[in-house]
N, C-alpha and C. Protein backbone atom coordinates (compact mmCIF):
# COMPACT_ATOMS: atom_id res chain seq x y z
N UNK A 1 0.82 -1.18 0.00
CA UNK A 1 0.00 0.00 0.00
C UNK A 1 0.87 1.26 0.00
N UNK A 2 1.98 1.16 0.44
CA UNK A 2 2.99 2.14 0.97
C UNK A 2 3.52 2.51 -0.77
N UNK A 3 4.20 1.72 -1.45
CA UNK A 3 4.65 1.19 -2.64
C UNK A 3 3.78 2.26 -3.73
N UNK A 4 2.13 1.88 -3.43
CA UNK A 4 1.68 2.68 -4.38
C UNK A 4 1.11 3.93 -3.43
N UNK A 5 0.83 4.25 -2.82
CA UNK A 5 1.13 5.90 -2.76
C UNK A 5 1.86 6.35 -3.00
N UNK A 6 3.33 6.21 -2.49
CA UNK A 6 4.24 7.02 -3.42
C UNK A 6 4.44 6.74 -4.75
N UNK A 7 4.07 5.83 -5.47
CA UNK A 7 3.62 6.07 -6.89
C UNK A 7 2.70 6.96 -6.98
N UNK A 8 1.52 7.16 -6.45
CA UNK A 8 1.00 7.84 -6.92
C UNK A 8 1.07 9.53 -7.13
N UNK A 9 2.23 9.41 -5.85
CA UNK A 9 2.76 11.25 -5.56
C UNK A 9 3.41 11.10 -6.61
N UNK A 10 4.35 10.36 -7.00
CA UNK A 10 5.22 10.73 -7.98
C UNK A 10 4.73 11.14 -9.58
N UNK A 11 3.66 10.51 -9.68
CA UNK A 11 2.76 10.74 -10.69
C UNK A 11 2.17 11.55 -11.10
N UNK A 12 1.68 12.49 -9.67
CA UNK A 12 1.09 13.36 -9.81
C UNK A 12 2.01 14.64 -9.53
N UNK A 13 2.66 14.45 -8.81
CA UNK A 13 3.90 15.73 -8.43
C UNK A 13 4.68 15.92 -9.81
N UNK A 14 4.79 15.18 -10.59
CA UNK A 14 6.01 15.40 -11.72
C UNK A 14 5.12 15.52 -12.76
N UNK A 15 5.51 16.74 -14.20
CA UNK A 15 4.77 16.63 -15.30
C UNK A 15 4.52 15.11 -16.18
N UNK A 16 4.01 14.76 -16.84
CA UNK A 16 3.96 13.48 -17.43
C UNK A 16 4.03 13.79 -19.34
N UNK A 17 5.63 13.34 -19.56
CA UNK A 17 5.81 14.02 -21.06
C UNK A 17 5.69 12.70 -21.55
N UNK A 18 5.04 13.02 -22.99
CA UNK A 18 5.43 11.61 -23.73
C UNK A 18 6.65 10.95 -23.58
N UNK A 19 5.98 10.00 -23.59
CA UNK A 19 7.40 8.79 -23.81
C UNK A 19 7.50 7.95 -24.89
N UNK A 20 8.23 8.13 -25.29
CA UNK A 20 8.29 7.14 -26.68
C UNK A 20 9.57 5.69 -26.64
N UNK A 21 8.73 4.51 -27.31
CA UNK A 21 9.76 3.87 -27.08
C UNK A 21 9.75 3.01 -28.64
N UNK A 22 10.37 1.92 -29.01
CA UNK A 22 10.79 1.36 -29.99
C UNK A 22 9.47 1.55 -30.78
N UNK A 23 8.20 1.33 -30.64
CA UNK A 23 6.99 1.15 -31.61
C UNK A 23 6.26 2.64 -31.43
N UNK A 24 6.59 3.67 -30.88
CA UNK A 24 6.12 5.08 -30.63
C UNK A 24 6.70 5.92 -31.66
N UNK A 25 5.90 6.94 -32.42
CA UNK A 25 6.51 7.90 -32.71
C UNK A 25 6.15 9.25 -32.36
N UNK A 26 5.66 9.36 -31.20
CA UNK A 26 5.01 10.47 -30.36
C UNK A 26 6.27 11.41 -30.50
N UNK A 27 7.45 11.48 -30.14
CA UNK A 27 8.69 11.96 -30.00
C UNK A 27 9.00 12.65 -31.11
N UNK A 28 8.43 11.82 -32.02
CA UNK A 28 9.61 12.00 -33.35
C UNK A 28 8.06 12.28 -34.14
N UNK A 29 8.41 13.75 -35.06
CA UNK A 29 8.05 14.47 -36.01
C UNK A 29 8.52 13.88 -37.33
N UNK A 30 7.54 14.18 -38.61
CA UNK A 30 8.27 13.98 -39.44
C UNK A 30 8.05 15.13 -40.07
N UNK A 31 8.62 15.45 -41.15
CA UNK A 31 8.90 16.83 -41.75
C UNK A 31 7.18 16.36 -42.92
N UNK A 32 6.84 17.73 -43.60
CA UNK A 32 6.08 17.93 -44.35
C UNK A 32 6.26 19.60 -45.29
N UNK A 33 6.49 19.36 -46.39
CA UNK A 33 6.71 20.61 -47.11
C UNK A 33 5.88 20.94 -47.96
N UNK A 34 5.20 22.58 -47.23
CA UNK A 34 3.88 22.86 -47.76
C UNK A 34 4.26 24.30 -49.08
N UNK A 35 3.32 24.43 -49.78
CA UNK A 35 3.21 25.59 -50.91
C UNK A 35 2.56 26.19 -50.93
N UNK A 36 2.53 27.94 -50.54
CA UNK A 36 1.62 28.58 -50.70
C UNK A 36 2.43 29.90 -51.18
N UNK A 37 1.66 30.84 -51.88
CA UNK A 37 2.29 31.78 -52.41
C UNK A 37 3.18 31.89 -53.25
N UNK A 38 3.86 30.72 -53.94
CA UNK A 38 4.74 30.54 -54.16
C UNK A 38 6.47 29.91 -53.92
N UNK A 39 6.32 29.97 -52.13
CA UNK A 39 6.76 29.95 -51.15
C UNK A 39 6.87 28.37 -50.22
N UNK A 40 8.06 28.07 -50.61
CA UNK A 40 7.72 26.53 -49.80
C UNK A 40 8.05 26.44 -48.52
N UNK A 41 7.61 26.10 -47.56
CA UNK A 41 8.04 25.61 -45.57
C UNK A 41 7.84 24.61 -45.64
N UNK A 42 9.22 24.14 -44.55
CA UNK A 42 9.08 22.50 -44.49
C UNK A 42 8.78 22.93 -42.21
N UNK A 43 7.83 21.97 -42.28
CA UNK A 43 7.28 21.80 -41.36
C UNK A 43 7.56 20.49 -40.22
N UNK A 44 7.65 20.63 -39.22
CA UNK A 44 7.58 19.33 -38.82
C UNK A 44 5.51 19.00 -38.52
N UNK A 45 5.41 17.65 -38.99
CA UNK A 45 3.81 16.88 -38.95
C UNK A 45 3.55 16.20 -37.99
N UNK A 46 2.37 16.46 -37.32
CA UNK A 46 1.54 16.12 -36.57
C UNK A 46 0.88 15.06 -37.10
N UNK A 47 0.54 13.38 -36.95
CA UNK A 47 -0.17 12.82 -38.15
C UNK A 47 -0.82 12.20 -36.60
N UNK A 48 -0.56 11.84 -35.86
CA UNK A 48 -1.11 10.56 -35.00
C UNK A 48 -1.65 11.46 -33.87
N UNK A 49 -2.98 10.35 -32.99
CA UNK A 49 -3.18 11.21 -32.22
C UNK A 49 -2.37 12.12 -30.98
N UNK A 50 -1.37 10.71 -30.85
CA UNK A 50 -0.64 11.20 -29.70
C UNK A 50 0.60 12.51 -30.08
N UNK A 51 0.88 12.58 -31.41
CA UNK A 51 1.61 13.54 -32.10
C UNK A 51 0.36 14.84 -32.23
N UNK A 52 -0.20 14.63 -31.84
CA UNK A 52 -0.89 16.31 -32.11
C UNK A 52 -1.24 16.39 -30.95
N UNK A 53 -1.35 15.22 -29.67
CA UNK A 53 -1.68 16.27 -28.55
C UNK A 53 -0.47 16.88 -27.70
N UNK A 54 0.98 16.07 -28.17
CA UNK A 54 2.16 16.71 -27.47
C UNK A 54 2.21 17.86 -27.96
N UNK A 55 2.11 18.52 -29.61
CA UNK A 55 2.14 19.42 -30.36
C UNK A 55 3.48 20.21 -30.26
N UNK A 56 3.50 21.44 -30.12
CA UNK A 56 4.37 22.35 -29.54
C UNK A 56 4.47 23.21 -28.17
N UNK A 57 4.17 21.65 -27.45
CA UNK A 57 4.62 21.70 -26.11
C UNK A 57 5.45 21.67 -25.60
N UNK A 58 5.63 22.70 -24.58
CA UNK A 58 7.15 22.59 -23.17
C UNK A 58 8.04 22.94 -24.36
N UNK A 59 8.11 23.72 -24.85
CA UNK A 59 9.29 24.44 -25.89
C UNK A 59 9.18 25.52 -25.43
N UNK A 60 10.68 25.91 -25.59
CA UNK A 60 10.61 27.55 -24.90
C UNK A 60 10.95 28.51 -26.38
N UNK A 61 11.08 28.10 -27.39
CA UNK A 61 11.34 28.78 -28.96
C UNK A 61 10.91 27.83 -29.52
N UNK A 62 10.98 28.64 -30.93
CA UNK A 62 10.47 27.93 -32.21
C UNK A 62 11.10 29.06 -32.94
N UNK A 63 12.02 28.53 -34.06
CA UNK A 63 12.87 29.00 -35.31
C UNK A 63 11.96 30.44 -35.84
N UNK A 64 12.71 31.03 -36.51
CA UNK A 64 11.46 32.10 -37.80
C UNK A 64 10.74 31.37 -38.27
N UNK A 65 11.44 30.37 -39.04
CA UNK A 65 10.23 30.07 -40.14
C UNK A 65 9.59 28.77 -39.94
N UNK A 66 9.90 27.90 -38.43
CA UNK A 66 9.48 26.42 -37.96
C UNK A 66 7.90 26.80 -37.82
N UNK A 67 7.55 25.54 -37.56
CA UNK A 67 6.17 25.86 -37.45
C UNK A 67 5.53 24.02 -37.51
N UNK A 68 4.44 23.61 -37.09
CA UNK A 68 3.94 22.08 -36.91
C UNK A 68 2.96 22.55 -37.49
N UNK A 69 2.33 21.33 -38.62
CA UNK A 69 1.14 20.85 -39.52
C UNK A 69 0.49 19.81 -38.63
N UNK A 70 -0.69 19.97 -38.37
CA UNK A 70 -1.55 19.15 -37.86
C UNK A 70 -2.73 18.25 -38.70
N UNK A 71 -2.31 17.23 -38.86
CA UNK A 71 -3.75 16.63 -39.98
C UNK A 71 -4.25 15.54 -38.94
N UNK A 72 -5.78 15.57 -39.48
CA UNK A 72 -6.84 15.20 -38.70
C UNK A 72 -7.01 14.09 -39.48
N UNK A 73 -7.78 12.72 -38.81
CA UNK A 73 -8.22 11.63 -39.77
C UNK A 73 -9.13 11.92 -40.95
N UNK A 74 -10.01 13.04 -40.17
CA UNK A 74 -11.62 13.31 -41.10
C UNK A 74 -11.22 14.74 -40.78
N UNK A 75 -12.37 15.49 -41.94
CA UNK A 75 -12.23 17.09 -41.51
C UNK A 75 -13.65 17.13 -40.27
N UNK A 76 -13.26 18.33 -39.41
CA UNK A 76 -13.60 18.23 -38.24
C UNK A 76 -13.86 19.51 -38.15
N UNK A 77 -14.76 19.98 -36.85
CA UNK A 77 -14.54 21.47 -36.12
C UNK A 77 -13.67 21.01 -35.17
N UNK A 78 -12.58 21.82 -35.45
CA UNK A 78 -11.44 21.74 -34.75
C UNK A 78 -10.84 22.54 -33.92
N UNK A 79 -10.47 22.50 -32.12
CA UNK A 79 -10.34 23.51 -31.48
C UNK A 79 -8.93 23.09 -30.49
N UNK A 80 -8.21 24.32 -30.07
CA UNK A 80 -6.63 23.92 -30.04
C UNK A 80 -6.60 25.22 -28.38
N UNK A 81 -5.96 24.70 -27.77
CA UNK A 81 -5.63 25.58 -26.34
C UNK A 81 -4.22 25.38 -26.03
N UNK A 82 -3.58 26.10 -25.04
CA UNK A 82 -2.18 26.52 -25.41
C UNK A 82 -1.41 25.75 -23.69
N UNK A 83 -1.96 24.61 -23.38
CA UNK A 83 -1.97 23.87 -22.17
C UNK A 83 -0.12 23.67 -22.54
N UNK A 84 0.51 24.15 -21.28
CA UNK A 84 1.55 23.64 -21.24
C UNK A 84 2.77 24.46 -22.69
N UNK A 85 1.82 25.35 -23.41
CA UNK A 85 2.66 25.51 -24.52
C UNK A 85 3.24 26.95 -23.98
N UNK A 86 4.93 27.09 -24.53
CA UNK A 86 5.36 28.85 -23.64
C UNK A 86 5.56 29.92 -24.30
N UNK A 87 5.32 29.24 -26.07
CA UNK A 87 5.58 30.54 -26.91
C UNK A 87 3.72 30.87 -27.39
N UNK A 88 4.18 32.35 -28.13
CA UNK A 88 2.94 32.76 -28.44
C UNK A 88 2.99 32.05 -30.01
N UNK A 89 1.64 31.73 -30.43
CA UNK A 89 1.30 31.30 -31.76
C UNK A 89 0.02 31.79 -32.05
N UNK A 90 0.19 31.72 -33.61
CA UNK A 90 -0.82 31.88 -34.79
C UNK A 90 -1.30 30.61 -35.27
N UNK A 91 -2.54 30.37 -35.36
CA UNK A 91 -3.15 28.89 -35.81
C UNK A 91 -3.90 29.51 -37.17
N UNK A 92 -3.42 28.04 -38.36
CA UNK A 92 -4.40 28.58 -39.36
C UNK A 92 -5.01 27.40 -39.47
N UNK A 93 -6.28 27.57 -39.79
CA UNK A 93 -7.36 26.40 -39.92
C UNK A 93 -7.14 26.04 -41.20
N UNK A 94 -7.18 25.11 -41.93
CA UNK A 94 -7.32 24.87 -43.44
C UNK A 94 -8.09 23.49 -43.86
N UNK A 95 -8.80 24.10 -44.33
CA UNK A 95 -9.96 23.03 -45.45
C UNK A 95 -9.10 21.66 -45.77
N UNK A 96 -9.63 20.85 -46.29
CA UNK A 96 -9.09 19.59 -47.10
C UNK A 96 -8.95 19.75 -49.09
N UNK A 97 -9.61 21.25 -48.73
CA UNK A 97 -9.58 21.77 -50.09
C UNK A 97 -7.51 22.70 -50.06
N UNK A 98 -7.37 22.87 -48.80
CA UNK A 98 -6.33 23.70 -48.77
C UNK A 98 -6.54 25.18 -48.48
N UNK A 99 -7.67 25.51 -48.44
CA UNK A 99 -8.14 26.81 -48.09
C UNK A 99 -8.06 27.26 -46.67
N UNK A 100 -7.37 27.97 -46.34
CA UNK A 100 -7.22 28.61 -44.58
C UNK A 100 -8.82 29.22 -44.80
N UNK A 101 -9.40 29.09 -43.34
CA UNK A 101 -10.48 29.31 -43.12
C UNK A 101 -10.45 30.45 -42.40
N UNK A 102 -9.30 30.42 -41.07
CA UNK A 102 -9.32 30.90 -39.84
C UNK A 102 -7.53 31.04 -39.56
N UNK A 103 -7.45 32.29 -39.54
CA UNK A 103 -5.85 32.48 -38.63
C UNK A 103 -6.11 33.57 -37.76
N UNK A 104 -5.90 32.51 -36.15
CA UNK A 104 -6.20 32.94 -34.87
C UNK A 104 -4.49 33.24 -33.85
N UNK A 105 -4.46 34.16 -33.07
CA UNK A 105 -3.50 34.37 -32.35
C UNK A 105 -4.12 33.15 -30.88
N UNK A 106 -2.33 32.96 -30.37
CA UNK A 106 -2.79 32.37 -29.35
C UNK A 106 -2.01 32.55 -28.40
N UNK A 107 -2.33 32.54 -26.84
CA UNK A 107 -1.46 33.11 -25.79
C UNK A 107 -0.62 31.70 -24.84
N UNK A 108 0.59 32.08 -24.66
CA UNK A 108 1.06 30.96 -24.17
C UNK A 108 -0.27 30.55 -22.61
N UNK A 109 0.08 29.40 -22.10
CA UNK A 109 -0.80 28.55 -21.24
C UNK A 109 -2.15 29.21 -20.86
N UNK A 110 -2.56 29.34 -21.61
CA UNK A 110 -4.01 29.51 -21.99
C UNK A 110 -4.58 28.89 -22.57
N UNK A 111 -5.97 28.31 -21.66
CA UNK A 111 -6.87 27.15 -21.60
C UNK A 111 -7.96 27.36 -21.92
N UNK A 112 -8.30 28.19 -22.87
CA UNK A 112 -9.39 28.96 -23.42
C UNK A 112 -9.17 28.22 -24.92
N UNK A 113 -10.07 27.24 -25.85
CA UNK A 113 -10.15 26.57 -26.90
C UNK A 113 -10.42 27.26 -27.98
N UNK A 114 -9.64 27.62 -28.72
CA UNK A 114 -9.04 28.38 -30.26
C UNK A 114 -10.09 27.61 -30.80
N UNK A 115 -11.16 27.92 -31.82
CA UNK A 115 -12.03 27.38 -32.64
C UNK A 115 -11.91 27.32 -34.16
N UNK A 116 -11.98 26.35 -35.27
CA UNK A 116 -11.99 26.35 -36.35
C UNK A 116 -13.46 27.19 -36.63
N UNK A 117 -14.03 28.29 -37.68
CA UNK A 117 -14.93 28.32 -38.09
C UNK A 117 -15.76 27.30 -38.74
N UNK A 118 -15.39 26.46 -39.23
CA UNK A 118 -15.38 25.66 -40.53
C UNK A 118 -15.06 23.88 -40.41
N UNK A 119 -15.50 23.11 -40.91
CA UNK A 119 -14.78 21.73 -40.78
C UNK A 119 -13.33 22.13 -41.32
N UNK A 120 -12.46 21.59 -41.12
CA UNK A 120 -11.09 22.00 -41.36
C UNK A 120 -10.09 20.06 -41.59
N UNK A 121 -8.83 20.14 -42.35
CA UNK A 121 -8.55 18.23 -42.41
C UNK A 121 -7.12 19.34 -41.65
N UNK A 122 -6.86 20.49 -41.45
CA UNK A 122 -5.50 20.57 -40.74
C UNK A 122 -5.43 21.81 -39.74
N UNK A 123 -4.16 21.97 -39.40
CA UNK A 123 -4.18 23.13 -38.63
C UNK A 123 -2.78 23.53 -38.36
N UNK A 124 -2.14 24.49 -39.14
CA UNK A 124 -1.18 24.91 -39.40
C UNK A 124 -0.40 25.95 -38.44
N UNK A 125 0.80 25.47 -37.12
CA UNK A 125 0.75 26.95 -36.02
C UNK A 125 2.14 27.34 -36.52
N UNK A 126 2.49 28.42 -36.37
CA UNK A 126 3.76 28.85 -36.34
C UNK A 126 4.17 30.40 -35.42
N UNK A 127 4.94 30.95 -35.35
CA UNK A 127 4.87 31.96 -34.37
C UNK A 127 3.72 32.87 -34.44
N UNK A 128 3.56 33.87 -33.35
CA UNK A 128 2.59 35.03 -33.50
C UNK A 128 3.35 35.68 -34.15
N UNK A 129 2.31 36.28 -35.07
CA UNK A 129 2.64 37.42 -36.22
C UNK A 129 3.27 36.70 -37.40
N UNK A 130 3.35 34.94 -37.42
CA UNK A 130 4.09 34.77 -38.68
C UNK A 130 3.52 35.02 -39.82
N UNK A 131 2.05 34.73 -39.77
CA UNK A 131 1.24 34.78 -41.11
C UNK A 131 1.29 36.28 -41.67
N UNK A 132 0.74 37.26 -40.70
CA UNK A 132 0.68 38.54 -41.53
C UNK A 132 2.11 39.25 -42.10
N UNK A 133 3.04 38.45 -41.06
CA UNK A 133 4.33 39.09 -41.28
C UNK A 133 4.83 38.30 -43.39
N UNK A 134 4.45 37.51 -43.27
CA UNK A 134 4.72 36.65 -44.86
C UNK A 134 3.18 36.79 -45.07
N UNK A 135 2.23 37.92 -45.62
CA UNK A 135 1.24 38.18 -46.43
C UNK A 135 0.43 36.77 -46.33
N UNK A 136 0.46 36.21 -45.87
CA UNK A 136 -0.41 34.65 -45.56
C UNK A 136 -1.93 35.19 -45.09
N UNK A 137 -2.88 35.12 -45.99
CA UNK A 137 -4.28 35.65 -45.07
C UNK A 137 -5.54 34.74 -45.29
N UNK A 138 -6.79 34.58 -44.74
CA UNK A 138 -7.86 33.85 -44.70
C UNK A 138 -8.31 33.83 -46.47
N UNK A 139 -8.46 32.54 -46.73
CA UNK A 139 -9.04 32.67 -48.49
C UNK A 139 -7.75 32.17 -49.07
N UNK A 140 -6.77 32.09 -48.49
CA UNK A 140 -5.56 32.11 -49.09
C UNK A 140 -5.45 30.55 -49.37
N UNK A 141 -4.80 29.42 -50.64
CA UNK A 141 -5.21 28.28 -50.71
C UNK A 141 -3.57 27.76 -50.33
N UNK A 142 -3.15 26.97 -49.73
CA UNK A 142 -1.70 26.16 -49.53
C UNK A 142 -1.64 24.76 -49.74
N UNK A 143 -0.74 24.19 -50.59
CA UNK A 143 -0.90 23.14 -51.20
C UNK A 143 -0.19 22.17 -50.44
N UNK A 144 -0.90 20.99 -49.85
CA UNK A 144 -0.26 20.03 -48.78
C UNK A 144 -0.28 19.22 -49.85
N UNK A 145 0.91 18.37 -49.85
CA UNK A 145 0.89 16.73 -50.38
C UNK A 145 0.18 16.07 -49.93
N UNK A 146 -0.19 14.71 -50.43
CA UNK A 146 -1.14 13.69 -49.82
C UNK A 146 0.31 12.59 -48.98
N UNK A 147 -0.06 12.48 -47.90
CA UNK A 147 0.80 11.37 -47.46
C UNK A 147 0.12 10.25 -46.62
């Protein structure tokens, strides 16, 4: 009994980060290089569930031009909160057509749920101010590969 209470403090006292082990790829991103404007970013992808709920968490930066692609199984109303995350970001919603629906600012650990307008198959974050800073705006179409 002794054994598991202090399991259980320990459990609860310490954050709980993914863990990844030989059959996991929660850890590990894979790159995805998107087209819009003319303009290509290679991204690291979000594809699995457990890869989009670590997201761009417990990072204290993110590059100029880094940024995580989020794809969904089905297109969805899709809503994103900033639990655990320490930089500020911009979320863009985008269709399965490729069409951004929605580019929302977001505040680090803030638990208030960012909303897609729209069914959306992704969700594109990269710093605050990246989109307007590179002319990126709502209507705007970006061409994802199929993978």
């Amino acid at each position: 009994m002794r054994n598991l209470f202090y399991s259980l403090v320990l459990f609860i006292s310490f954050p709980v980060f993914a863990v990844a082990d030989a059959n996991s790829d929660v850890d590990f991103f894979s790159e995805i290089s998107l087209k819009i404007k003319g303009n290509v970013y290679t991204l690291e992808y979000a594809r699995t569930f457990e890869q989009r709920a670590q997201g761009l968490m417990h990072r204290s930066s993110l590059c100029e031009n880094c940024g995580m692609l989020f794809q969904f199984d089905e297109s969805r109303m899709a809503g994103f909160w900033m639990k655990n995350t320490l930089i500020p970001l911009d979320i863009a919603f985008v269709r399965a057509d490729g069409m951004i629906t929605d580019i929302k600012s977001m505040t680090p650990h803030d638990l208030k749920t960012t909303r897609s307008s729209q069914r959306v198959q992704y969700a594109w974050e990269m710093n605050q101010g990246w989109f307007a800073e590179n002319g990126i705006r709502v209507g705007d179409t970006v061409m994802i590969p199929a993978k």
